[in-house]
C-alpha atoms as a PDB file:
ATOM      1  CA  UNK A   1       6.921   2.371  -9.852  1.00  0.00           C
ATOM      2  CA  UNK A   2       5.739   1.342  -6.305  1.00  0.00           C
ATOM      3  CA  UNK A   3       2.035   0.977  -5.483  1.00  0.00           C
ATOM      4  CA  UNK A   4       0.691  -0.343  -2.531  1.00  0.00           C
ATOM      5  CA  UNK A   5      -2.521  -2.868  -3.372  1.00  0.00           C
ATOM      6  CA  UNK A   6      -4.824  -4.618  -1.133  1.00  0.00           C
ATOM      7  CA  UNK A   7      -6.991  -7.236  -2.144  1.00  0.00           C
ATOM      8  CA  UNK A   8     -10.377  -6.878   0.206  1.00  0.00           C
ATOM      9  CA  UNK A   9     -11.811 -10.729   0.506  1.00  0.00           C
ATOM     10  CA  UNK A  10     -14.625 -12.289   2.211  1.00  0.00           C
ATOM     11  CA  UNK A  11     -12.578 -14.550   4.238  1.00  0.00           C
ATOM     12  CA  UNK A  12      -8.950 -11.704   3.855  1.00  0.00           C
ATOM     13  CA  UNK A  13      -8.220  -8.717   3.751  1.00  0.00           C
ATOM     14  CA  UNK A  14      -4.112  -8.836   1.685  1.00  0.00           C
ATOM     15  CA  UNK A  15      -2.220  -6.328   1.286  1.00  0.00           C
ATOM     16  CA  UNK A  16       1.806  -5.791  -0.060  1.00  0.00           C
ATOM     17  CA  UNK A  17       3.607  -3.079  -1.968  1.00  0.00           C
ATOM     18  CA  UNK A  18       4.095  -3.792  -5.155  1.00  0.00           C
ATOM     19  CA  UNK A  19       6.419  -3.283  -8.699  1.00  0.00           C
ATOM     20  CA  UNK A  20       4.536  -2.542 -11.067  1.00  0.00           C
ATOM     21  CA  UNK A  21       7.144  -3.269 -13.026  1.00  0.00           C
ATOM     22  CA  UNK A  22       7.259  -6.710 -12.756  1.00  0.00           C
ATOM     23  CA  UNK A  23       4.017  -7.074 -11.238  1.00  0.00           C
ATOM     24  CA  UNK A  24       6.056  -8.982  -7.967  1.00  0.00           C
ATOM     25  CA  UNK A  25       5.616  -7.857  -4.122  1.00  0.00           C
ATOM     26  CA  UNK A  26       8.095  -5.928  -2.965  1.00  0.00           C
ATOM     27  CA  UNK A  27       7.691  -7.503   0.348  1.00  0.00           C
ATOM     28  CA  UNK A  28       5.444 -10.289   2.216  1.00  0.00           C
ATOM     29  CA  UNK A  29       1.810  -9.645   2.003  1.00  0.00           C
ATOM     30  CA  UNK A  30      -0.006  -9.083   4.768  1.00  0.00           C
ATOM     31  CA  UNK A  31      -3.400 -10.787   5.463  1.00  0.00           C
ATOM     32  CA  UNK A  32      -5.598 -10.202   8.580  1.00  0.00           C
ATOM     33  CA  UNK A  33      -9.222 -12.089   8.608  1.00  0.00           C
ATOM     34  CA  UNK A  34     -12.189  -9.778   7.357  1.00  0.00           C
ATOM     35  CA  UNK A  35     -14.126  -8.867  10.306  1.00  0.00           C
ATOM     36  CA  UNK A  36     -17.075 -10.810  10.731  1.00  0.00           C
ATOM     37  CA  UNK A  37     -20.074  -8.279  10.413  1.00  0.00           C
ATOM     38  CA  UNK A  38     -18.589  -7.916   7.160  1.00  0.00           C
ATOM     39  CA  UNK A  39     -20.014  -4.008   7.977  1.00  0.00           C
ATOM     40  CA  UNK A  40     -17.889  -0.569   6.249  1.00  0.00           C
ATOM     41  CA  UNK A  41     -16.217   0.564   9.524  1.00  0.00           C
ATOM     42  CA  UNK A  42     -14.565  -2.522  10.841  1.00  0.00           C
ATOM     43  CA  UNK A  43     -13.344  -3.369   7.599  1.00  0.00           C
ATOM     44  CA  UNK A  44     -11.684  -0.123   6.742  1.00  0.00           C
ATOM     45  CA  UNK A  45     -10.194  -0.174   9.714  1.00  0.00           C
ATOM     46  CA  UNK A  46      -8.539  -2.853   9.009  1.00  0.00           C
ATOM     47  CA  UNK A  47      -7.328  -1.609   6.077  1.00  0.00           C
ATOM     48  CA  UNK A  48      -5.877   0.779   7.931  1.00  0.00           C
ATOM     49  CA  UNK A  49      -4.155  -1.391   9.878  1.00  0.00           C
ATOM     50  CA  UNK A  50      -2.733  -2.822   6.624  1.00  0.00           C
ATOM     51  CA  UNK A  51      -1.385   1.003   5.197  1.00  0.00           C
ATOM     52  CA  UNK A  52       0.470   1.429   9.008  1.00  0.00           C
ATOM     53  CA  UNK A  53       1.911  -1.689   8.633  1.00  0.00           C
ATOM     54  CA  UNK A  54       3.744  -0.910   5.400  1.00  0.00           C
ATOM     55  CA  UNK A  55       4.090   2.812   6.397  1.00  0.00           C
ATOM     56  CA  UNK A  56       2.407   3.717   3.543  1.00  0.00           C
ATOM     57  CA  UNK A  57       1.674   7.424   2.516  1.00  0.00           C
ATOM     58  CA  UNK A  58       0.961   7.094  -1.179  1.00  0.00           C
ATOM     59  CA  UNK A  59      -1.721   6.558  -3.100  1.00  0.00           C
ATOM     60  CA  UNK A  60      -3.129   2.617  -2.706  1.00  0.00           C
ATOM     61  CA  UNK A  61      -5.435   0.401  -5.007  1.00  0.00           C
ATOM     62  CA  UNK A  62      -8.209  -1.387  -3.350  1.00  0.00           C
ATOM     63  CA  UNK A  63     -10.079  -4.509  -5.053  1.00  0.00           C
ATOM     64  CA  UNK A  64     -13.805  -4.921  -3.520  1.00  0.00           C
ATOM     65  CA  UNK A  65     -16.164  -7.706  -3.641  1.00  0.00           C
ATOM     66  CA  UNK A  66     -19.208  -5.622  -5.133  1.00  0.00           C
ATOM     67  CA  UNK A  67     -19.784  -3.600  -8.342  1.00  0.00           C
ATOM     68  CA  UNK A  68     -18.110  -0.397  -7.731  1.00  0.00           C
ATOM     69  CA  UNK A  69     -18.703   2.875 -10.186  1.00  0.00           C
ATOM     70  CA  UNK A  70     -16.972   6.062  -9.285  1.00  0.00           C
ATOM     71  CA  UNK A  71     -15.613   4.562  -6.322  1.00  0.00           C
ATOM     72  CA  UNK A  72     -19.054   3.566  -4.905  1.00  0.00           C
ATOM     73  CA  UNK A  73     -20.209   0.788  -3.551  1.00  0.00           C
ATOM     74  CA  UNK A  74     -23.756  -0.637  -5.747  1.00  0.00           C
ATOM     75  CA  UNK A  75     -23.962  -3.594  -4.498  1.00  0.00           C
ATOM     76  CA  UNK A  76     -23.430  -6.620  -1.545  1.00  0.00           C
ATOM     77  CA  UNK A  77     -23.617 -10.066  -1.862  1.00  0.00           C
ATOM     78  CA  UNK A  78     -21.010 -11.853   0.287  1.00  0.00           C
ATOM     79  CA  UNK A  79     -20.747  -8.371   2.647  1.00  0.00           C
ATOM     80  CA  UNK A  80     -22.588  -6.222   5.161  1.00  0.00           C
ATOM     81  CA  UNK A  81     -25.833  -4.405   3.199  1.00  0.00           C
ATOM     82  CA  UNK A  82     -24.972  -1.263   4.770  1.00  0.00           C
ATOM     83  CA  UNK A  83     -22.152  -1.395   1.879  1.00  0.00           C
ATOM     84  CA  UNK A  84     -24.266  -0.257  -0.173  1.00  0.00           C
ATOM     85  CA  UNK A  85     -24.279   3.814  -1.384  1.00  0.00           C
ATOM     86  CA  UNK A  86     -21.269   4.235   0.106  1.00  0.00           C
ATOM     87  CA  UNK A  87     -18.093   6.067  -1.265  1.00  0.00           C
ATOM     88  CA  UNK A  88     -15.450   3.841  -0.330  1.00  0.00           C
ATOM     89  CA  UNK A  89     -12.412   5.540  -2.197  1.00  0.00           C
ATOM     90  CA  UNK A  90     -13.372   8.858  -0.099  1.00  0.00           C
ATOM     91  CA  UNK A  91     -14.003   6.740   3.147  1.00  0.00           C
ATOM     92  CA  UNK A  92     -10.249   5.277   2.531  1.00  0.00           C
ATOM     93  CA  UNK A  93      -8.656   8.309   2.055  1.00  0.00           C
ATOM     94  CA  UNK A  94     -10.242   9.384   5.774  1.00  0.00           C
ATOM     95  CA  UNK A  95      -9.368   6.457   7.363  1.00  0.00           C
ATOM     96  CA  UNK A  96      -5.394   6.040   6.028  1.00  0.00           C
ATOM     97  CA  UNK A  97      -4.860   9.342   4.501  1.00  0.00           C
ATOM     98  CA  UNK A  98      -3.799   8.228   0.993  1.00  0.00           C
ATOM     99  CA  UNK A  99      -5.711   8.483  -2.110  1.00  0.00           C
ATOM    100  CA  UNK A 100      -7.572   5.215  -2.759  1.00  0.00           C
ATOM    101  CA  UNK A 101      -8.832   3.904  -6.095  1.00  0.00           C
ATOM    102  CA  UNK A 102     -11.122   1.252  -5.713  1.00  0.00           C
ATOM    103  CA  UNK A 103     -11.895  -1.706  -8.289  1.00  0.00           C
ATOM    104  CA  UNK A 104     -13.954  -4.958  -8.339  1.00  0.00           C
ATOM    105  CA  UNK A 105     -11.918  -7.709  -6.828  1.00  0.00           C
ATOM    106  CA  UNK A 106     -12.212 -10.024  -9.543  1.00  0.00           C
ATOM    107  CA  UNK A 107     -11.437  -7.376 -12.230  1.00  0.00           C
ATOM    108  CA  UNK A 108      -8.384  -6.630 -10.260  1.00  0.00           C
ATOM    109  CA  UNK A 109      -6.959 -10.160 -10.688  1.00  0.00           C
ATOM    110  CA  UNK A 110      -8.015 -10.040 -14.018  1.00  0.00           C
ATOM    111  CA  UNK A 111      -6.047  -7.194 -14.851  1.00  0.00           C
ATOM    112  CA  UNK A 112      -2.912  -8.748 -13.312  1.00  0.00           C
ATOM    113  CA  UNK A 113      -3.580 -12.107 -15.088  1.00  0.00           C
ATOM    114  CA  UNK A 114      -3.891 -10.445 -18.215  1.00  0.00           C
ATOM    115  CA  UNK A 115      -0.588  -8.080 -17.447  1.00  0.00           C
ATOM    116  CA  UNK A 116       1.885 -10.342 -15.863  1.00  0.00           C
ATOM    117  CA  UNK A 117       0.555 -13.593 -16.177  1.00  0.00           C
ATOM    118  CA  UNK A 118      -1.162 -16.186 -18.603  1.00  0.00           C
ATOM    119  CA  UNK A 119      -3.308 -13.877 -20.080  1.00  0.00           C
ATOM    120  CA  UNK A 120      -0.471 -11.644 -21.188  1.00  0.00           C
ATOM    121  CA  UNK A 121      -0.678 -10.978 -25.180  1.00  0.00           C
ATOM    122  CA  UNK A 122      -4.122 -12.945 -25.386  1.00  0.00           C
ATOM    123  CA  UNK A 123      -6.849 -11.919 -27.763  1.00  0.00           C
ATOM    124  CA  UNK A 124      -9.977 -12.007 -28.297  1.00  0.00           C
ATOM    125  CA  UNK A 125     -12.256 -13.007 -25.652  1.00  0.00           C
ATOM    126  CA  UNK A 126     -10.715 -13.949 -22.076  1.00  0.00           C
ATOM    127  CA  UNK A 127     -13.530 -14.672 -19.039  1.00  0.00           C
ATOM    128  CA  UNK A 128     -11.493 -14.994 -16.291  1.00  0.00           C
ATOM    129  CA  UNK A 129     -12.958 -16.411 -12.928  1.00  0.00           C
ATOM    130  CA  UNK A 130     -12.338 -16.557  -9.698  1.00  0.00           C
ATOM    131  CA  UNK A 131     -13.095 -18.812  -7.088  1.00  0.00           C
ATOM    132  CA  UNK A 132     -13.218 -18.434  -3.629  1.00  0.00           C
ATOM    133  CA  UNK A 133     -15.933 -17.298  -1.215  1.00  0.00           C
ATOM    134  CA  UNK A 134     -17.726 -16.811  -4.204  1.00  0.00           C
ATOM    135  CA  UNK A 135     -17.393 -16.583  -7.719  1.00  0.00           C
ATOM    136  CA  UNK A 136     -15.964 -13.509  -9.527  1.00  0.00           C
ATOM    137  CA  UNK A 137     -15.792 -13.088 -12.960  1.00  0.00           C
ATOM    138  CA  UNK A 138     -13.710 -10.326 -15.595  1.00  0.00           C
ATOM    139  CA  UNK A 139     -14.623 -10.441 -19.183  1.00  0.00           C
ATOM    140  CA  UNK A 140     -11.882  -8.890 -21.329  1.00  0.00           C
ATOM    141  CA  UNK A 141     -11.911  -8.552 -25.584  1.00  0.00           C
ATOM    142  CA  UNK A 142      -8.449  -8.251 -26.921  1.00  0.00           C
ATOM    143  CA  UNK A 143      -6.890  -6.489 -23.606  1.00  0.00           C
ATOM    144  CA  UNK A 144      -9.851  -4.226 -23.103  1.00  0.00           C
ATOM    145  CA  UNK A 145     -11.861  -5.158 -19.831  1.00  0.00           C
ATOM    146  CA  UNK A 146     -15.612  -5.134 -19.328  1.00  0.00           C
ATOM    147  CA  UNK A 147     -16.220  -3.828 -15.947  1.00  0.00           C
ATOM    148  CA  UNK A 148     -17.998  -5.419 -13.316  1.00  0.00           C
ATOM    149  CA  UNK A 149     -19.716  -7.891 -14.753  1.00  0.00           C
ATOM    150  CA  UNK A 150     -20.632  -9.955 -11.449  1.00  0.00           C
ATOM    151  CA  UNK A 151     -21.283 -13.583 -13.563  1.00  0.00           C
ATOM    152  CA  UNK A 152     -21.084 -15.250 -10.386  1.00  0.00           C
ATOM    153  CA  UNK A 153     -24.434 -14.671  -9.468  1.00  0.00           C
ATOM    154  CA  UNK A 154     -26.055 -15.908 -12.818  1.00  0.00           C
ATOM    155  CA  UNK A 155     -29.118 -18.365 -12.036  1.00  0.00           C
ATOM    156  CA  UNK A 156     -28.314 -21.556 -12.712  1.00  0.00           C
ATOM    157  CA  UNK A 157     -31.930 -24.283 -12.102  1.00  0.00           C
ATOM    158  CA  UNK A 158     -33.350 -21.338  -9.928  1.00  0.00           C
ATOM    159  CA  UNK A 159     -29.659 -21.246  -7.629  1.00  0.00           C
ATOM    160  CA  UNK A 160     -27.284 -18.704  -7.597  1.00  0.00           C
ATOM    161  CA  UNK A 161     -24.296 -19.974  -9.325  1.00  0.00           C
ATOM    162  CA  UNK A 162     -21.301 -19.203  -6.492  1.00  0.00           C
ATOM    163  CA  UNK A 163     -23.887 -21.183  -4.190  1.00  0.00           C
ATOM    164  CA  UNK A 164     -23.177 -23.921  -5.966  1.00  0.00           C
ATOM    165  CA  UNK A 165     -19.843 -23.597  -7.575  1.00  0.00           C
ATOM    166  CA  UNK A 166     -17.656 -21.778  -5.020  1.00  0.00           C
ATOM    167  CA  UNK A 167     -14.468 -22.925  -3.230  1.00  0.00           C
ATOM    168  CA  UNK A 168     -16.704 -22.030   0.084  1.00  0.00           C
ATOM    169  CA  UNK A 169     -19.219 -24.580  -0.984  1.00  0.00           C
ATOM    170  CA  UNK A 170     -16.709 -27.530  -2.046  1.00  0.00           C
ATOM    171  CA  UNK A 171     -15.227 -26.901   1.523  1.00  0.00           C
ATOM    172  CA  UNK A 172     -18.488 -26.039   3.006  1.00  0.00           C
ATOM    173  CA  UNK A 173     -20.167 -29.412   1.807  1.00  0.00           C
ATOM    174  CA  UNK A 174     -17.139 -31.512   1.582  1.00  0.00           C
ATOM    175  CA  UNK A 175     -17.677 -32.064  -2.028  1.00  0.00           C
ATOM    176  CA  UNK A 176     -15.409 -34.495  -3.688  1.00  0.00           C
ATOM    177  CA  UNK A 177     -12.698 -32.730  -6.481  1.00  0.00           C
ATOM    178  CA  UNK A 178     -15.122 -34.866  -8.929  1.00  0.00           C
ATOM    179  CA  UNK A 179     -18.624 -33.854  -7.704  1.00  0.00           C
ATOM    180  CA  UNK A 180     -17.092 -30.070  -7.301  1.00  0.00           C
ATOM    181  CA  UNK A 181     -15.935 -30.244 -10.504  1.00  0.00           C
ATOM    182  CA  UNK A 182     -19.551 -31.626 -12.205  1.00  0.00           C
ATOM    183  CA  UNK A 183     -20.863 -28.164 -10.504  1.00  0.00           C
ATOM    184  CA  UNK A 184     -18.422 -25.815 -12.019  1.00  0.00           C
ATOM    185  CA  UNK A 185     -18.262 -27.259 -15.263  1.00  0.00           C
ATOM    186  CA  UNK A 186     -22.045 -26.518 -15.240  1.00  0.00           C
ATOM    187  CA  UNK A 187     -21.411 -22.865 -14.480  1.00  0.00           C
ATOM    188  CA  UNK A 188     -18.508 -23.096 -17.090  1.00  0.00           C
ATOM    189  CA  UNK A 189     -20.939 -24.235 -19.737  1.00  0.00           C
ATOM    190  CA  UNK A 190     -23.280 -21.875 -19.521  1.00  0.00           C
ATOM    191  CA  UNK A 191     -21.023 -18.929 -19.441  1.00  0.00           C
ATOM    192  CA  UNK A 192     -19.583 -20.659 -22.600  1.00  0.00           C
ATOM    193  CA  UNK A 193     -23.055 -20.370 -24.149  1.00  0.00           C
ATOM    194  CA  UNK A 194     -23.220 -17.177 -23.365  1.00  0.00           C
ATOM    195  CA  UNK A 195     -20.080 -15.348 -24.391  1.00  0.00           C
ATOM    196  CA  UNK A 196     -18.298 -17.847 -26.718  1.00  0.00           C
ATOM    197  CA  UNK A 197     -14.648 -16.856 -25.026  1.00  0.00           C
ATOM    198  CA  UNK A 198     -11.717 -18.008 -26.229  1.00  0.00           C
ATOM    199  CA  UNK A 199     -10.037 -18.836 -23.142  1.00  0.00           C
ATOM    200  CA  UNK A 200     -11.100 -19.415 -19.563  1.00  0.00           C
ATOM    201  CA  UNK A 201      -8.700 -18.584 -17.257  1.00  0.00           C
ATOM    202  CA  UNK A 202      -9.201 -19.924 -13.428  1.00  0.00           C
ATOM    203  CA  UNK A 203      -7.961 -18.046 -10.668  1.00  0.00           C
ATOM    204  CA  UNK A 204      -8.259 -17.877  -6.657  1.00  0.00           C
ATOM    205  CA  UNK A 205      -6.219 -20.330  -4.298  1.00  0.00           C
ATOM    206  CA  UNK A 206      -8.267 -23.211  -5.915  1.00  0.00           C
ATOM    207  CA  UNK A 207      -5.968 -22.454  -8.456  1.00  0.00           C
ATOM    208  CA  UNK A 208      -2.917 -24.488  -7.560  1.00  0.00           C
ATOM    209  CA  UNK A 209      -4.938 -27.511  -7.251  1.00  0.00           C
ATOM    210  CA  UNK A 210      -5.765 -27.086 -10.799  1.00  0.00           C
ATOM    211  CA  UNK A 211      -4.684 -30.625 -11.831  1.00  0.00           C
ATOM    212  CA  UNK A 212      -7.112 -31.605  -8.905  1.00  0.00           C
ATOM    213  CA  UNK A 213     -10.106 -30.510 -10.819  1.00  0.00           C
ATOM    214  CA  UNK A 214      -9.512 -29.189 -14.290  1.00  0.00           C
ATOM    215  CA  UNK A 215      -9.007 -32.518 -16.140  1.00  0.00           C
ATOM    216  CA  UNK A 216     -12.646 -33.402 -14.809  1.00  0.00           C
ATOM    217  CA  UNK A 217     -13.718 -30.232 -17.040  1.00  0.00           C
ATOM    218  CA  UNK A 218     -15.674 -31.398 -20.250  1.00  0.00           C
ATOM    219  CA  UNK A 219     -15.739 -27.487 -22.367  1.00  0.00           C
ATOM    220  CA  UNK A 220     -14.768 -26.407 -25.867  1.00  0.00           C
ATOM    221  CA  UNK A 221     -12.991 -23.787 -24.002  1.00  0.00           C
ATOM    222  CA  UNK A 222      -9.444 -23.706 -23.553  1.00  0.00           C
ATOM    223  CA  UNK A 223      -8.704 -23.487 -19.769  1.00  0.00           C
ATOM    224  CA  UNK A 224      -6.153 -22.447 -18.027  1.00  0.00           C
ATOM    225  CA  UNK A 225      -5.146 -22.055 -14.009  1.00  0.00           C
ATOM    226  CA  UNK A 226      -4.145 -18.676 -13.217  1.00  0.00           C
ATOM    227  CA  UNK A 227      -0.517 -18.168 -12.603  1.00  0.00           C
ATOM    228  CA  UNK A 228      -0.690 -14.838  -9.853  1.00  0.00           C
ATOM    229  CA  UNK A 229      -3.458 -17.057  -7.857  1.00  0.00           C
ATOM    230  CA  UNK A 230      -3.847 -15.293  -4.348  1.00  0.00           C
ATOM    231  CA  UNK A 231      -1.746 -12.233  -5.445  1.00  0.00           C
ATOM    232  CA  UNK A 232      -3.614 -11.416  -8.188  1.00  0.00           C
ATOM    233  CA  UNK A 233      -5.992  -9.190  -6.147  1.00  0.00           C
ATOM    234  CA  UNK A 234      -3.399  -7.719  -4.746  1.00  0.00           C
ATOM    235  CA  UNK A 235      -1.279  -6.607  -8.036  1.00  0.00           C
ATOM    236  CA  UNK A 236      -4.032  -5.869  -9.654  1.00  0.00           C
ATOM    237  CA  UNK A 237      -6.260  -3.469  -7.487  1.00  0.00           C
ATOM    238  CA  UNK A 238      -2.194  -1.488  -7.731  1.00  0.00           C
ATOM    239  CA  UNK A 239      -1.738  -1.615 -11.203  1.00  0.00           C
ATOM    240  CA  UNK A 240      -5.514  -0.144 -11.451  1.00  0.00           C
ATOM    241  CA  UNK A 241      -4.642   2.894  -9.239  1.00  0.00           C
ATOM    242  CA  UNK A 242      -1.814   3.644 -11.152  1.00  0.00           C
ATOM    243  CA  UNK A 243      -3.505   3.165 -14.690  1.00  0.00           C
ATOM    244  CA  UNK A 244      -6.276   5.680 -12.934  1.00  0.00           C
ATOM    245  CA  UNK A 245      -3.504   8.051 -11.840  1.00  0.00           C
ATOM    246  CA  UNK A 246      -1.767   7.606 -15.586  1.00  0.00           C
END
């Protein structure tokens, strides 16, 4: 089974077909720089762009940085406001013709991590978080996932906690591994008060320079890097379309 799944970013927009099978790409993604208005029409576009490229006419999966329910947009932190209220899965199918399921971003990756990749045949509680422009998170309890949970944005001393604890902001403020690492092991703690998981697993690009930054992490929790890092989005937002579809 084929699905094509694009991975909607705040820095990327990703796309590739992919086997659900296997959970591999079928063929090299394809990643074109989110517009920078960040506003619905330029961005679907290039989505659009994305579908033509693959000569896609089937139905796609689409991972979005917001809280989505029923393929609506309900919220817009690192995008345009205008997001908000509006249908996205029925604004896809205008704009490339092919039914569109839409998912959170970072319960997209979760859903591939916990398919194909460390998190396969994990119990009990998983948080797994992403780090990028900002910080996603997916909660899952013995394979079942908690939707759109948006952790990310959790107050941590009166600060939004991807403000402090992104990949953006290491970058942003040329943090050292060490002093980036004091932040998100912070953010780390408190989720660990919170939820008690068994497991944290990492993902995002920061994710291959695991060894850069995860021995400077002082939890209870096991952690682990994610092993689909930047095509987790990507398989997962397809695996989600065809579970929906199933």
């Amino acid at each position: 089974m084929q699905v094509l799944g694009i991975d909607i970013g705040g820095s990327g927009i990703k796309g590739a077909p992919v086997d659900l099978e296997t959970g591999t790409l079928l063929a090299p993604r394809l990643r074109i720089p989110t517009p920078q208005s960040g506003k619905p029409q330029p961005m679907v576009e290039v989505v659009a762009e994305i579908v033509r490229h693959f000569n896609w006419q089937n139905p796609l999966g689409v991972g979005f940085p917001a809280v989505i329910r029923g393929g609506v947009v309900r919220s817009a932190a690192n995008i345009h406001d205008r997001w908000i209220g509006v249908h996205l899965a029925d604004l896809l199918l205008e704009a490339t013709g092919c039914p569109s399921y839409v998912i959170n971003d970072a319960d997209a990756a979760g859903l591939a991590e916990m398919t194909y990749g460390v998190g396969q045949g994990r119990q009990g509680v998983v948080l797994v978080v992403t780090i990028g422009t900002g910080l996603g998170t997916a909660i899952f309890t013995d394979g079942h996932l908690l939707p759109s949970t948006e952790l990310g944005h959790i107050e941590i001393d009166c600060v939004d906690a991807e403000k402090r604890a992104s990949d953006m902001t290491r970058r942003v403020e040329k943090l050292s591994w060490k002093q980036w690492a004091k932040r998100l092991n912070r953010y780390l703690q408190t989720l660990e008060r919170l939820f008690w998981p068994d497991v944290f697993i990492l993902g995002g690009g920061v994710a291959k320079k695991g060894d850069k930054f995860i021995p400077l992490l002082n939890l209870e929790t096991e952690v682990l890097p994610a092993s689909l890092l930047n095509e987790a989005g990507i398989v997962g937002a397809a695996l989600a379309a065809h579970q929906h579809a199933g």
